[in-house]
Structures are given as C-alpha cells and as structure tokens.
Protein backbone atom coordinates (compact mmCIF):
# COMPACT_ATOMS: atom_id res chain seq x y z
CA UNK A 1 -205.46 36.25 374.24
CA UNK A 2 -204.39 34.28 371.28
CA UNK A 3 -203.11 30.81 371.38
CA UNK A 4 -199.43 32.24 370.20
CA UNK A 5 -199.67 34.61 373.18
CA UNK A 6 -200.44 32.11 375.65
CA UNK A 7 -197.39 30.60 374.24
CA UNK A 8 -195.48 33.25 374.66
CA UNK A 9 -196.07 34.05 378.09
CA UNK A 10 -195.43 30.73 379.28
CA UNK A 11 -191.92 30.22 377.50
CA UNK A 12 -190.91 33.62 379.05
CA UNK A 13 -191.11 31.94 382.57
CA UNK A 14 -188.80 29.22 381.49
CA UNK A 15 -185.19 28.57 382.21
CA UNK A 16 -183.08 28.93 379.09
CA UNK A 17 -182.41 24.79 379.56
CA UNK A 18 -186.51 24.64 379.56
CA UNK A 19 -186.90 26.89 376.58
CA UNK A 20 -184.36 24.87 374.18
CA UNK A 21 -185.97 21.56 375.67
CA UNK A 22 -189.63 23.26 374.17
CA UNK A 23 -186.94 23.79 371.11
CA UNK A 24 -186.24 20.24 370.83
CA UNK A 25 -189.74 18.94 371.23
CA UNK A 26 -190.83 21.49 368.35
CA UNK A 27 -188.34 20.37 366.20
CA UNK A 28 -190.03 16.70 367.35
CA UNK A 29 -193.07 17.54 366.16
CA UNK A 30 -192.09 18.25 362.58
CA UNK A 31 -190.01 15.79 362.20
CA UNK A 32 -193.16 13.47 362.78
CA UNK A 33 -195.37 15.22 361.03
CA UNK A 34 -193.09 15.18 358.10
CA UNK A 35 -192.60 11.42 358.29
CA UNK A 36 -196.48 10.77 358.18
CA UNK A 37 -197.12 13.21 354.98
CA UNK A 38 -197.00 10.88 351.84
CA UNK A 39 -194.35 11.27 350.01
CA UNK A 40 -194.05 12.70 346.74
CA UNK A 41 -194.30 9.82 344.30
CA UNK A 42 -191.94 10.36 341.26
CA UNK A 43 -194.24 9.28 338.14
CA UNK A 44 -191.95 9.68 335.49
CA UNK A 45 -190.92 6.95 333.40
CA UNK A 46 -188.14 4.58 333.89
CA UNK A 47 -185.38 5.04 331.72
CA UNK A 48 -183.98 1.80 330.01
CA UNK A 49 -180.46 0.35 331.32
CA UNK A 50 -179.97 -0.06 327.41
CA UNK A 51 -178.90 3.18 327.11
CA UNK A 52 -176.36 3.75 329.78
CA UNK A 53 -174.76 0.84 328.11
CA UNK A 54 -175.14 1.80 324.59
CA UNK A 55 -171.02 2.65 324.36
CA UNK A 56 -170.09 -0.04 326.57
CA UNK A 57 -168.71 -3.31 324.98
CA UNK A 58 -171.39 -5.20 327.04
CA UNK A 59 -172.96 -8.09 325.28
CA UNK A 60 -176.06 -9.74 327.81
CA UNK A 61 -178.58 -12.09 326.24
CA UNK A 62 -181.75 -12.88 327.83
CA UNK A 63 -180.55 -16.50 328.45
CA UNK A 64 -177.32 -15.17 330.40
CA UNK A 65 -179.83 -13.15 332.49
CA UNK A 66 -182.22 -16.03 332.64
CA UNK A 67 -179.40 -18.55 333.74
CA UNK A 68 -178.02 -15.97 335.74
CA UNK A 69 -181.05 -15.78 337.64
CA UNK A 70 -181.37 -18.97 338.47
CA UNK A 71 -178.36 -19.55 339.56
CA UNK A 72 -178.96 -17.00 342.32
CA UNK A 73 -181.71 -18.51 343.29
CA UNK A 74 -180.79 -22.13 343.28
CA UNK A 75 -177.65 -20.88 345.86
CA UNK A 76 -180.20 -18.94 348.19
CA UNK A 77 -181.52 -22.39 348.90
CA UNK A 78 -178.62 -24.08 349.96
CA UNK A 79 -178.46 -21.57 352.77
CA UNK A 80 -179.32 -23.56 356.28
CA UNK A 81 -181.46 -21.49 358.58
C-alpha cells in the first residue's frame, strides 16, 4: 500500500472537524516550508532616483544631502534612553 493510500484510509475514519483540522495542519506545512526556501533575489540593477526627478523642479546638491544627513544624525543623539 502506498504512502498516499495509507493516507487515505486514515482520513476516511475521521470526523469532518478532524479532516479540516489535517486541512489546516497541511496548509501549516507549506506555509513553513515556503518561509524556509530562499527567496528569489532580484539582481537587476538599481535604477537612479535622477530620473524619476528629471521633470521635477527639484534642485538637491550633495552638500544639502550631506548637511541634511547630519542633521539627522546629530538629533538621534539627543534622544535619552
């Protein structure tokens, strides 16, 4: 007899409650399975920000971002723990 048979048998002598709790706990399985696969990794390249403001009046020097950045961090410090 073959494994699926076996399997078979056995979920015809369930209650209907039993067979959708054997259901539940296939559906359990997957899920699990699925979450320890590796994911796909998307290689392609990153498209630049430059271009998706090409038509936008938007004017950023490195300094603004370089100031900008600092400033962030300089506040993250004056956060008591």
């Amino acid at each position: 007899m073959t494994l699926k048979e076996q399997l078979f048998q056995k979920l015809e002598t369930l209650l209907p409650e039993e067979q959708e709790a054997v259901i539940q706990f296939v559906d359990f399985l997957q899920f699990r399975r699925n979450l320890q696969k590796p994911q796909e990794i998307s290689l392609r390249p990153l498209k630049s920000l430059k271009g998706l403001w090409a038509n936008l009046p938007i004017d950023i020097t490195e300094e603004e971002i370089t100031e900008a950045r600092h400033q962030m961090w300089d506040f993250s410090t004056d956060i008591e723990l």
